[in-house]
C-alpha atoms as a PDB file:
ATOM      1  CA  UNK A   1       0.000   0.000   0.000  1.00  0.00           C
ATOM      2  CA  UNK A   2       1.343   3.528  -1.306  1.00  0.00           C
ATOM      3  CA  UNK A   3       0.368   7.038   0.769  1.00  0.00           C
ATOM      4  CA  UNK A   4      -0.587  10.189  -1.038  1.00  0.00           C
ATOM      5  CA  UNK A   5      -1.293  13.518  -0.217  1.00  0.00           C
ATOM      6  CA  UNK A   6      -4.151  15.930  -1.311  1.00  0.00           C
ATOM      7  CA  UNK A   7      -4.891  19.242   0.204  1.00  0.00           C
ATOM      8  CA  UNK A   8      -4.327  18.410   4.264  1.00  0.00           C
ATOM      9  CA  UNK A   9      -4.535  14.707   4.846  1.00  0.00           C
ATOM     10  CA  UNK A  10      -2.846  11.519   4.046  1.00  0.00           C
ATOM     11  CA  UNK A  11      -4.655   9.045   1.647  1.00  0.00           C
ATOM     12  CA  UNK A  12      -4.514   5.294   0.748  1.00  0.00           C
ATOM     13  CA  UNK A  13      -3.565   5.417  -3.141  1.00  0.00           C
ATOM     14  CA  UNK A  14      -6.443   3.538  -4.168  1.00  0.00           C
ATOM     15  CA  UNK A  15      -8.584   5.874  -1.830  1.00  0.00           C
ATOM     16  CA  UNK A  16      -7.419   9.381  -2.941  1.00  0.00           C
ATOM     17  CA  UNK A  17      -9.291  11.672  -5.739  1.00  0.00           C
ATOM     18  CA  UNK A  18      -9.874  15.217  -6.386  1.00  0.00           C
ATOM     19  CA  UNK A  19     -13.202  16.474  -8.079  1.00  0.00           C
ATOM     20  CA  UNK A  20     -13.910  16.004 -11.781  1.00  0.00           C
ATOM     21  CA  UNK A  21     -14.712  19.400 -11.690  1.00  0.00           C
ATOM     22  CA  UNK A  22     -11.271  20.380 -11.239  1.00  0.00           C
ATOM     23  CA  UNK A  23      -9.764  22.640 -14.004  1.00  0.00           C
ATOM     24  CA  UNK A  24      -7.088  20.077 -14.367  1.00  0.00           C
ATOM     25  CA  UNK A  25      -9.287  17.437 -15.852  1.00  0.00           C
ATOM     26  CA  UNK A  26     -11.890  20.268 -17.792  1.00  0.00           C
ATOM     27  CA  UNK A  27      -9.196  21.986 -19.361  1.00  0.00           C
ATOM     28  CA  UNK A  28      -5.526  20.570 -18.506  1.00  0.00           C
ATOM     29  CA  UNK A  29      -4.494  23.641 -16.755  1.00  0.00           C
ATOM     30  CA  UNK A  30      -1.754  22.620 -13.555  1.00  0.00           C
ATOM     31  CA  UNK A  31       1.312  22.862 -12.818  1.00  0.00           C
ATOM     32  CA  UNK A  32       3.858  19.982 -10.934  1.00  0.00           C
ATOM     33  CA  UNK A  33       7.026  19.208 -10.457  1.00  0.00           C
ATOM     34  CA  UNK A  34       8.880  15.672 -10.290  1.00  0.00           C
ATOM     35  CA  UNK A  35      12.134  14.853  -8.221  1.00  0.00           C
ATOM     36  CA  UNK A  36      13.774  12.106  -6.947  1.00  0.00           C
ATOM     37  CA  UNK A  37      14.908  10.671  -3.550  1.00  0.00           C
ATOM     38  CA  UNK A  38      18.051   8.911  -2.870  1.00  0.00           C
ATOM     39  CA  UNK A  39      18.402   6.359   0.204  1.00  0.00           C
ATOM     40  CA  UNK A  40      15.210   8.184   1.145  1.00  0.00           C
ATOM     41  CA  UNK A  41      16.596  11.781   0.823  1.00  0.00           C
ATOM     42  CA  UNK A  42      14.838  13.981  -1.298  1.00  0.00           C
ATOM     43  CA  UNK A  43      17.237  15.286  -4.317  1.00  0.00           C
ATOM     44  CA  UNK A  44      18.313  19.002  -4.363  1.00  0.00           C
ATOM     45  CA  UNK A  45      14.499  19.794  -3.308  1.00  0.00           C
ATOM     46  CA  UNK A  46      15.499  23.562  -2.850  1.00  0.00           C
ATOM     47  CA  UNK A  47      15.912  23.790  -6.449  1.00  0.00           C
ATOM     48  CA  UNK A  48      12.745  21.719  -6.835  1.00  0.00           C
ATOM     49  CA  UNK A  49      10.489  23.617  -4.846  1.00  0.00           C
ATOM     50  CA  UNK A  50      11.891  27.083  -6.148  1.00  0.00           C
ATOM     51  CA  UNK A  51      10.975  26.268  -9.722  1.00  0.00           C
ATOM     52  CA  UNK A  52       7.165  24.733  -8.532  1.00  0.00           C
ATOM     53  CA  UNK A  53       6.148  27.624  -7.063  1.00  0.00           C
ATOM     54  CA  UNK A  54       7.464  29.752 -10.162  1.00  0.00           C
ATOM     55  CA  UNK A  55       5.621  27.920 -12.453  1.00  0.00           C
ATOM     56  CA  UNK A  56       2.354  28.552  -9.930  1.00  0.00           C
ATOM     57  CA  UNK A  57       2.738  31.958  -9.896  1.00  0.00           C
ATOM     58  CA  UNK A  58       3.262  32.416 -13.684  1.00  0.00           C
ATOM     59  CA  UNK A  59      -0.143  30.799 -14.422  1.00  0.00           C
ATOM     60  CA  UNK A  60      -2.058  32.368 -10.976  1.00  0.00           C
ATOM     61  CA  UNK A  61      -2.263  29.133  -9.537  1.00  0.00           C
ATOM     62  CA  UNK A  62      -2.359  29.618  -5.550  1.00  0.00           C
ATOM     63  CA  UNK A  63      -0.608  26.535  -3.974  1.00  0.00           C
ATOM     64  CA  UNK A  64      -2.485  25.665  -0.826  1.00  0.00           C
ATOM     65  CA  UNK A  65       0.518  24.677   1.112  1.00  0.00           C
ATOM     66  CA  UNK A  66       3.322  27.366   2.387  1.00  0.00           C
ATOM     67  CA  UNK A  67       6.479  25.857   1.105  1.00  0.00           C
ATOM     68  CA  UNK A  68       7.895  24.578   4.793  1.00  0.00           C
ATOM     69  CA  UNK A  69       4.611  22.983   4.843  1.00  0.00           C
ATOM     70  CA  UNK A  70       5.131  21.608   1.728  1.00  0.00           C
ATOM     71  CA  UNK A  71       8.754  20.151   2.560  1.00  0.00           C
ATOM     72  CA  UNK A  72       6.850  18.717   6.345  1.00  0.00           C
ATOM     73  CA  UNK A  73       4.492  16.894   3.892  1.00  0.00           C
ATOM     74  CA  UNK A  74       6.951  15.452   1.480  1.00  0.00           C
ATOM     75  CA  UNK A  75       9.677  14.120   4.477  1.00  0.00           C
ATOM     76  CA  UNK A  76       6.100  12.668   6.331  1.00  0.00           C
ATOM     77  CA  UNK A  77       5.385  10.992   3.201  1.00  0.00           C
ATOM     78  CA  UNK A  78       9.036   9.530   2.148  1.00  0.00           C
ATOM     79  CA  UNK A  79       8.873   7.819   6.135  1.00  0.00           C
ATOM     80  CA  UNK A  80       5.031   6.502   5.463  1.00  0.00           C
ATOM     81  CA  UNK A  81       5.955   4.617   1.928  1.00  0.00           C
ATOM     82  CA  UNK A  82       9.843   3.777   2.908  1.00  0.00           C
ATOM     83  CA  UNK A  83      10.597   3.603  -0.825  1.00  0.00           C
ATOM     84  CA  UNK A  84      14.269   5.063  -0.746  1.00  0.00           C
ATOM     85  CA  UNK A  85      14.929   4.860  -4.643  1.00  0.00           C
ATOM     86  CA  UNK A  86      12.011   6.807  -5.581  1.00  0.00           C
ATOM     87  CA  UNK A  87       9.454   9.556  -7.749  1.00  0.00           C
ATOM     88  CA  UNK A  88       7.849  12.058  -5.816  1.00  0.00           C
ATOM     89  CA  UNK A  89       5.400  14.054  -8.063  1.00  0.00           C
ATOM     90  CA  UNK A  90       4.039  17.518  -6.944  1.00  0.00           C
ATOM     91  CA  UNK A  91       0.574  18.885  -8.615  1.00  0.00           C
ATOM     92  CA  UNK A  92      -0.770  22.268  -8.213  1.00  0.00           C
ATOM     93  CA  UNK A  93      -3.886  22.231 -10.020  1.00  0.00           C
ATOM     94  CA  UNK A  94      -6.290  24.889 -11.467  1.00  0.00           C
ATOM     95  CA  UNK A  95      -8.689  23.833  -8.681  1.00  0.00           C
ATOM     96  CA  UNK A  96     -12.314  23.661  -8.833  1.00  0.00           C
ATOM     97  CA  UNK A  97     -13.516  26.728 -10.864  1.00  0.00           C
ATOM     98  CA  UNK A  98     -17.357  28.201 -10.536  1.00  0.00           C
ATOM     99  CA  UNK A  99     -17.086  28.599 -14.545  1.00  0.00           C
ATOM    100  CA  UNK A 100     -14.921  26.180 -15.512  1.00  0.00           C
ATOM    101  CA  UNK A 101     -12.601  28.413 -16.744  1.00  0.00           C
ATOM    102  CA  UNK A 102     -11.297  30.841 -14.306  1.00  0.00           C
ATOM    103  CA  UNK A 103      -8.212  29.067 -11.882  1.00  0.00           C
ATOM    104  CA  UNK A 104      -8.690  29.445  -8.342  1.00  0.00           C
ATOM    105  CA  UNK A 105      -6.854  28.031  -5.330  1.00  0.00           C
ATOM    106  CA  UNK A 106      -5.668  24.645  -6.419  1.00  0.00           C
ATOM    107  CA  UNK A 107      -5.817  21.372  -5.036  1.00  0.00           C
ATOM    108  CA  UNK A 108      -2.159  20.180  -4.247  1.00  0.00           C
ATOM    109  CA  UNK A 109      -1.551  16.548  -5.204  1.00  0.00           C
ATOM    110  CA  UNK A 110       1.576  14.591  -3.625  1.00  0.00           C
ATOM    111  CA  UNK A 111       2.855  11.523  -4.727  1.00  0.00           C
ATOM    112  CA  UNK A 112       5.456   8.771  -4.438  1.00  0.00           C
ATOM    113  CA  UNK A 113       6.687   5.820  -6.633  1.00  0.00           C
ATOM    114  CA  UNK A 114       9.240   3.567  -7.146  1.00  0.00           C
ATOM    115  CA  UNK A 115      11.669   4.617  -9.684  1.00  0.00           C
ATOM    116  CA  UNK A 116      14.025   3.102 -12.266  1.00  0.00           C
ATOM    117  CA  UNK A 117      16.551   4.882 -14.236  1.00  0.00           C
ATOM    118  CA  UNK A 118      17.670   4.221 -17.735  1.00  0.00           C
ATOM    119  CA  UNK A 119      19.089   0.776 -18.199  1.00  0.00           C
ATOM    120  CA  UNK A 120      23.118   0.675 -18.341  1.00  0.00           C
ATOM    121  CA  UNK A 121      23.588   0.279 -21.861  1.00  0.00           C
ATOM    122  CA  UNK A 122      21.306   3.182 -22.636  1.00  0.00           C
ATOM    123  CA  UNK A 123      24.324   5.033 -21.457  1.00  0.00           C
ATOM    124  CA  UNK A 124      26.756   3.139 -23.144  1.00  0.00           C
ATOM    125  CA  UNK A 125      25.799   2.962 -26.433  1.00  0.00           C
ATOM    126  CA  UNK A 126      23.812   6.350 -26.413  1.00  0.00           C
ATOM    127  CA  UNK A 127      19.912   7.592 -27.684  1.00  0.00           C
ATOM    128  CA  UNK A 128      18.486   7.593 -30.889  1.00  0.00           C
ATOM    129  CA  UNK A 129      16.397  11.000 -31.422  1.00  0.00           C
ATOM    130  CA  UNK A 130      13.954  12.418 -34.155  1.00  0.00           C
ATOM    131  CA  UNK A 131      12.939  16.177 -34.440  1.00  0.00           C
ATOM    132  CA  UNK A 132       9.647  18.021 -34.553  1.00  0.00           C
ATOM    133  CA  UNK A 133       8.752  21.577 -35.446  1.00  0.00           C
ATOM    134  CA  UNK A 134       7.399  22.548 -32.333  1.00  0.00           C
ATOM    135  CA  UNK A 135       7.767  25.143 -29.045  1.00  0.00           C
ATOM    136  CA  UNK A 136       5.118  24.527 -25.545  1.00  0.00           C
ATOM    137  CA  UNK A 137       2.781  27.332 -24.623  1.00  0.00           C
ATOM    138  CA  UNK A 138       5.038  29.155 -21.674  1.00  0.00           C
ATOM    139  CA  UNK A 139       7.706  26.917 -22.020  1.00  0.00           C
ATOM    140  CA  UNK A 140       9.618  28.294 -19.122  1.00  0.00           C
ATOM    141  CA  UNK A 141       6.584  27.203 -16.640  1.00  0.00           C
ATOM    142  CA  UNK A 142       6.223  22.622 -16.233  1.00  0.00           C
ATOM    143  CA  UNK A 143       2.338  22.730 -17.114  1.00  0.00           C
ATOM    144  CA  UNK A 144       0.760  19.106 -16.940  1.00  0.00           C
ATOM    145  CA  UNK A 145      -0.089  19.590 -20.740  1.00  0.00           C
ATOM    146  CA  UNK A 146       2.612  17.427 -22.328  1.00  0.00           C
ATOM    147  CA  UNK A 147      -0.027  16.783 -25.295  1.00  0.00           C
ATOM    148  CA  UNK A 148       2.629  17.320 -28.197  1.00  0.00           C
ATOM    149  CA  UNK A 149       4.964  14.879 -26.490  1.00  0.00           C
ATOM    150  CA  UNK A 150       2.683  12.725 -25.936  1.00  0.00           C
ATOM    151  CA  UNK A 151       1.128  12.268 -29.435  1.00  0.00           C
ATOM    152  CA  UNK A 152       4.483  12.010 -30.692  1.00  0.00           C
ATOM    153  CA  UNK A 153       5.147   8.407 -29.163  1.00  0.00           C
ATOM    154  CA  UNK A 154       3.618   7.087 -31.964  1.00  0.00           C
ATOM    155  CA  UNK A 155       6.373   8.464 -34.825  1.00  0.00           C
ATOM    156  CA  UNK A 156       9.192   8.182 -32.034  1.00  0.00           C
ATOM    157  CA  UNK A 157       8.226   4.027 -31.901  1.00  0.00           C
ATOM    158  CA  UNK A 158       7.709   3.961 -35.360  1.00  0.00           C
ATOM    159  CA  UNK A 159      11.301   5.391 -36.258  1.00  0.00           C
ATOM    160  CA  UNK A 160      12.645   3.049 -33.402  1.00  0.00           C
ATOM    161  CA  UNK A 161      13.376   6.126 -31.538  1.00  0.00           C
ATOM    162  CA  UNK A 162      14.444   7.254 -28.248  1.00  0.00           C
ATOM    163  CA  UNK A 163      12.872  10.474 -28.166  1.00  0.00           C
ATOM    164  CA  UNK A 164      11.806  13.844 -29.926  1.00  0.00           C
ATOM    165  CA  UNK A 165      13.459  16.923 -29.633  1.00  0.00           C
ATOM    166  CA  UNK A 166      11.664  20.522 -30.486  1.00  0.00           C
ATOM    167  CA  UNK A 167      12.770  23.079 -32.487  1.00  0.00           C
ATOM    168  CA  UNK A 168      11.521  26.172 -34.287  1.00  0.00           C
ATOM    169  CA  UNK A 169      12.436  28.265 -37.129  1.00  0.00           C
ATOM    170  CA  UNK A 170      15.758  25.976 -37.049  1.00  0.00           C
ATOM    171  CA  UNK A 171      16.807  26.882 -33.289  1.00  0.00           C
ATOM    172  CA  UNK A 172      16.472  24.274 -30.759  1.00  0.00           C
ATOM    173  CA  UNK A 173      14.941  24.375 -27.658  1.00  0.00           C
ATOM    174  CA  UNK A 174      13.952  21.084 -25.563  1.00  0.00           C
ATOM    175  CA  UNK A 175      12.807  17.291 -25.127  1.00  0.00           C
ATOM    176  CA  UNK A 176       9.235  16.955 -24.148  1.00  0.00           C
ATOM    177  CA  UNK A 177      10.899  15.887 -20.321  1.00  0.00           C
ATOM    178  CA  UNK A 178      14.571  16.882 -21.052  1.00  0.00           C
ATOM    179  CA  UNK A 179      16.954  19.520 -21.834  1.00  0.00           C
ATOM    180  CA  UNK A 180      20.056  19.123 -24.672  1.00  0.00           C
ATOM    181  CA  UNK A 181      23.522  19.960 -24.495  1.00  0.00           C
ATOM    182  CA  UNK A 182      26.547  19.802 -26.950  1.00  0.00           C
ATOM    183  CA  UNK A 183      29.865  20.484 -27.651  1.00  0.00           C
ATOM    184  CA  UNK A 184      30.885  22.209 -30.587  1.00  0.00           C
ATOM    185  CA  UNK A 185      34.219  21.778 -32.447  1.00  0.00           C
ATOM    186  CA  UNK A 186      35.617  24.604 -31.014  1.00  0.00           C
ATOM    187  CA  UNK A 187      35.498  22.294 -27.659  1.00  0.00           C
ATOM    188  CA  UNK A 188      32.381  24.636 -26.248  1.00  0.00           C
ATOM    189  CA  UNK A 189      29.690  23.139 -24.241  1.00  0.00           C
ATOM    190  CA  UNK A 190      26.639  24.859 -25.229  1.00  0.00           C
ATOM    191  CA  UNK A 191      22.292  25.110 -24.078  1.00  0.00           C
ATOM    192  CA  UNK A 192      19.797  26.647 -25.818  1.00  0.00           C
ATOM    193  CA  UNK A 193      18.763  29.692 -23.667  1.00  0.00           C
ATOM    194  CA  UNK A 194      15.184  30.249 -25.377  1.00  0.00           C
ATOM    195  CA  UNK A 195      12.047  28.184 -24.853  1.00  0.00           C
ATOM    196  CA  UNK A 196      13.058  26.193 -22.584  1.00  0.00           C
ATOM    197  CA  UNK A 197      12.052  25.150 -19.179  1.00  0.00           C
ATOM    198  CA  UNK A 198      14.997  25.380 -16.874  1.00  0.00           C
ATOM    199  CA  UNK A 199      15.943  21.759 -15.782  1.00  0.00           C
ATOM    200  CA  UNK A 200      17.965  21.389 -12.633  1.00  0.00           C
ATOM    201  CA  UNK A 201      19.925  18.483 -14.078  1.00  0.00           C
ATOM    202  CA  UNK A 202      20.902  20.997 -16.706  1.00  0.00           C
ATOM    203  CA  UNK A 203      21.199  23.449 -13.994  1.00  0.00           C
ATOM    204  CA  UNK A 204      24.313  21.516 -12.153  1.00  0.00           C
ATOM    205  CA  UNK A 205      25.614  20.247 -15.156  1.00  0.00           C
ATOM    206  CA  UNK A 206      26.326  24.466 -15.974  1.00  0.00           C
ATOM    207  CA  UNK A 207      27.678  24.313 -12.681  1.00  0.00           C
ATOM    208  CA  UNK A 208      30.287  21.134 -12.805  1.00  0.00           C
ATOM    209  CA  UNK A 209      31.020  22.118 -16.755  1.00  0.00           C
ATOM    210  CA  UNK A 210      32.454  25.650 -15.776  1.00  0.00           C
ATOM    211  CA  UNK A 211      35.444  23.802 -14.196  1.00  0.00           C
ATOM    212  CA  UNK A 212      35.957  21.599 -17.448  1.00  0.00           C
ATOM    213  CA  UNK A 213      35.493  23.863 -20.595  1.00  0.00           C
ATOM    214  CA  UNK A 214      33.585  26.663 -21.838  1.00  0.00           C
ATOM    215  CA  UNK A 215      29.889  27.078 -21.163  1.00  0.00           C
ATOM    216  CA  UNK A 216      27.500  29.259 -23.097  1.00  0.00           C
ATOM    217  CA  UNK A 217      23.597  29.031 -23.077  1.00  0.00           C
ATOM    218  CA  UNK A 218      22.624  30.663 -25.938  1.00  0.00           C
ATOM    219  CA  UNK A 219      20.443  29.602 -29.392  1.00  0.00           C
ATOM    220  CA  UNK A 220      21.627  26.609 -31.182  1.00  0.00           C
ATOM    221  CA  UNK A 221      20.813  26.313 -35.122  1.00  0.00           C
ATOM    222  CA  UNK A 222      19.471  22.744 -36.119  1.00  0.00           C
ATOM    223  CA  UNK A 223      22.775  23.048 -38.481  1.00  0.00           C
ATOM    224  CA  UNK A 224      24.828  23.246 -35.548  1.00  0.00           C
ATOM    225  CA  UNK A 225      23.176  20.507 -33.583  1.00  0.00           C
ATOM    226  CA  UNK A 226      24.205  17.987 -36.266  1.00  0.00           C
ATOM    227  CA  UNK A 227      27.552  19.091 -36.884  1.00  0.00           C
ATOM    228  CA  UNK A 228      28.364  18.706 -33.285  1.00  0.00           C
ATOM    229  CA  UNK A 229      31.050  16.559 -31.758  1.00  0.00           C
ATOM    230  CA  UNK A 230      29.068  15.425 -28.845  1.00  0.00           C
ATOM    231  CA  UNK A 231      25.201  15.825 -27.866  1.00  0.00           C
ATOM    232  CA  UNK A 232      23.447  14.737 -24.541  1.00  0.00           C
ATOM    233  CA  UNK A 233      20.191  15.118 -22.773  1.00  0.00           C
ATOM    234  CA  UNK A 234      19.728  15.731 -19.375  1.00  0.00           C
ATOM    235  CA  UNK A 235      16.926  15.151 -16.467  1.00  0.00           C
ATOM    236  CA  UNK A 236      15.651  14.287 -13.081  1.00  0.00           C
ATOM    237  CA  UNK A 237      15.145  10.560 -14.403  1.00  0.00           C
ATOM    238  CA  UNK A 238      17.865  10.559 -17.287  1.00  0.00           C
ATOM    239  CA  UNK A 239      21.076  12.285 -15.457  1.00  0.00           C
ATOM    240  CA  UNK A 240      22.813  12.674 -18.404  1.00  0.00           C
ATOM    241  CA  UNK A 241      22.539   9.895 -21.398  1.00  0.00           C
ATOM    242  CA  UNK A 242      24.682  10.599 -24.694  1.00  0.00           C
ATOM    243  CA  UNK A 243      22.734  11.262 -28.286  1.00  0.00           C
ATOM    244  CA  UNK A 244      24.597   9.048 -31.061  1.00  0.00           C
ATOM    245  CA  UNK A 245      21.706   9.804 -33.759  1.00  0.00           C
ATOM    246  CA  UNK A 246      19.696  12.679 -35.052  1.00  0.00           C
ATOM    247  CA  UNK A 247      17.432  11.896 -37.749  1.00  0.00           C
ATOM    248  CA  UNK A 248      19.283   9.104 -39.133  1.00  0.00           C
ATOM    249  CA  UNK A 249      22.498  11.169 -39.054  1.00  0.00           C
ATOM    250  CA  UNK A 250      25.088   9.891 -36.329  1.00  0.00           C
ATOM    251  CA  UNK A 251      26.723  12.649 -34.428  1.00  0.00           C
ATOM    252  CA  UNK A 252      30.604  12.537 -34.312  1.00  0.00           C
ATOM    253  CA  UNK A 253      31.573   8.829 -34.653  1.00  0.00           C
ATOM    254  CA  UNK A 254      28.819   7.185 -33.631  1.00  0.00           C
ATOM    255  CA  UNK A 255      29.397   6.297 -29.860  1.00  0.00           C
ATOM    256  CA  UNK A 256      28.916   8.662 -26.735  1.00  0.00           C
ATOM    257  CA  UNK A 257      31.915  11.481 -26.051  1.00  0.00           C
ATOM    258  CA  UNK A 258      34.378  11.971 -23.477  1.00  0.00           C
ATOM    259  CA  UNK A 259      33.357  14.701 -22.395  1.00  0.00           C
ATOM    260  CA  UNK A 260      29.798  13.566 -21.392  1.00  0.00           C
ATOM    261  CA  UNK A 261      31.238  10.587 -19.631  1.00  0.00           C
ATOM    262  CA  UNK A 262      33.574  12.896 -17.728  1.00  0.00           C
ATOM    263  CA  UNK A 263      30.262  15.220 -17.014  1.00  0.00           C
ATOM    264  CA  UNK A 264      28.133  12.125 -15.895  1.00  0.00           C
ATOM    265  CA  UNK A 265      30.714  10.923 -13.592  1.00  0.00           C
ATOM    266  CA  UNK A 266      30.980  14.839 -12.015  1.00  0.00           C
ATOM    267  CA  UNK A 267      27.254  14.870 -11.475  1.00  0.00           C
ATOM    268  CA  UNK A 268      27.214  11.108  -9.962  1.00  0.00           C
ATOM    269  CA  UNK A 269      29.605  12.153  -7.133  1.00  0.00           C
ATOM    270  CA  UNK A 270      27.579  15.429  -6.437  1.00  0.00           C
ATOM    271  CA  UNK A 271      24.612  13.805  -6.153  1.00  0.00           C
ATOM    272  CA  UNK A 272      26.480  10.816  -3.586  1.00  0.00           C
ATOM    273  CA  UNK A 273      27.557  14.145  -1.882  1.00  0.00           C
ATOM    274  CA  UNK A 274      24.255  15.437  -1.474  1.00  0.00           C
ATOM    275  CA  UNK A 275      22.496  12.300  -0.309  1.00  0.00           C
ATOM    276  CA  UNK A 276      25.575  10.810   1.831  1.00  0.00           C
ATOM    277  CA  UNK A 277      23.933   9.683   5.478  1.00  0.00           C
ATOM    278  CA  UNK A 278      24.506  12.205   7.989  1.00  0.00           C
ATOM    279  CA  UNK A 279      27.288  11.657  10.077  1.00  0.00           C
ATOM    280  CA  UNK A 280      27.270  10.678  13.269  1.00  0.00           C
ATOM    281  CA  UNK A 281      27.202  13.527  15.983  1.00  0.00           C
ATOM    282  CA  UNK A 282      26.951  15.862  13.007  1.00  0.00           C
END
């Protein structure tokens, strides 16, 4: 049996709903974010939390939890489940609306799964991506409408991809869940800036690249993605996995870079560094 929380008050899994009336479900309006936990410890949740309540306020969403409230209810429920390799999920929805239309105070959804990363040879012998014309409404706020991505499954499968990565008027911007990084001849590691949403995998990967090689977010030209040396994606769930194929076309020789190894291993021993045990007397 799984806990989850709605509003003020723990619920069975099987027990917990919100109203169909809910702008959510009548017109896909929410925001949420997703982390993970490690040995139980929630995963840079500052960062987390920070970029939830952005997205709130962007879209007048009023969360009904204070944020140390918020943070009470997430460590209560990580002790209730006791799953210590794990999803936590936070919804803000656009709560239940007198016209349907109009957001009001949301409902606050919290919930925890178990949670497997990529498989090891997805990092060893690297992604397979297609590309689709394409930028989110308010793509700097994580709405629950992942509609695009999600209708694209069908062409990813069907090209035996990995994923789909957006672009418009031939600058890139995102994944429909990840953001993309790559290094240019000139030994540059470069992020598209624009029409993005602001991972925080992508956000310590800036971070641990500045000691490494040069770092620029700025727009990147479809031309520029192809003719790159190296290309990886990066999120909550992902870390960092290596992009061997755009469109048919393999990028550099074929196999995942040195330089996104090297990257992946920094970010592995920053996250063991965040979610060491405490130690004792500490």
């Amino acid at each position: 049996m799984k806990w989850v929380f709605i509003n003020d008050d723990f619920f069975e899994e099987d027990k917990a709903a919100i109203q169909i009336s809910d702008l959510s479900l009548q017109r896909g309006y929410g925001v949420f974010d997703f982390f993970r936990t490690v040995n139980n410890k929630p995963l840079f949740i500052e960062d987390y939390l920070n970029r939830f309540y952005q997205s709130a306020k962007a879209i007048f969403i009023t969360v009904p939890l204070e944020r140390e409230q918020l943070k009470e209810v997430v460590f209560k429920l990580t002790e209730k489940n006791n799953l210590p390799e794990s999803g936590i999920r936070i919804t803000a929805t656009g709560g239940y609306s007198p016209d349907g239309y109009m957001p009001v105070e949301g409902n606050i959804i919290i919930q925890q799964q178990p949670l497997k990363l990529p498989p090891k040879e997805k990092y060893e012998n690297g992604m397979k991506i297609i590309t689709h014309e394409y930028v989110r409404d308010l793509p700097a706020v994580k709405s629950i409408n992942y509609l695009m991505g999600v209708w694209l499954q069908k062409e990813v499968k069907e090209k035996q991809a990995d994923d789909v990565l957006y672009y418009k008027n031939n600058v890139i911007s995102e994944f429909p869940r990840s953001n993309i990084f790559i290094v240019n001849n000139n030994g540059e590691l470069l992020t598209p800036a624009s029409n993005i949403l602001a991972g925080i995998t992508r956000k310590k990967v800036l971070e641990l690249a500045k000691d490494v090689m040069p770092v620029t977010a700025r727009d990147i030209g479809t031309n520029e993605l192809m003719n790159a040396v190296e290309v990886f994606m990066t999120s909550t769930t992902k870390r960092l996995l290596p992009i061997v194929e755009i469109d048919g076309k393999k990028i550099g020789d074929g196999k995942p870079g040195k330089i996104t190894a090297r990257l992946y291993e920094l970010f592995l021993k920053m996250e063991q560094k965040e979610t060491a045990p405490a130690a004792a007397g500490a």
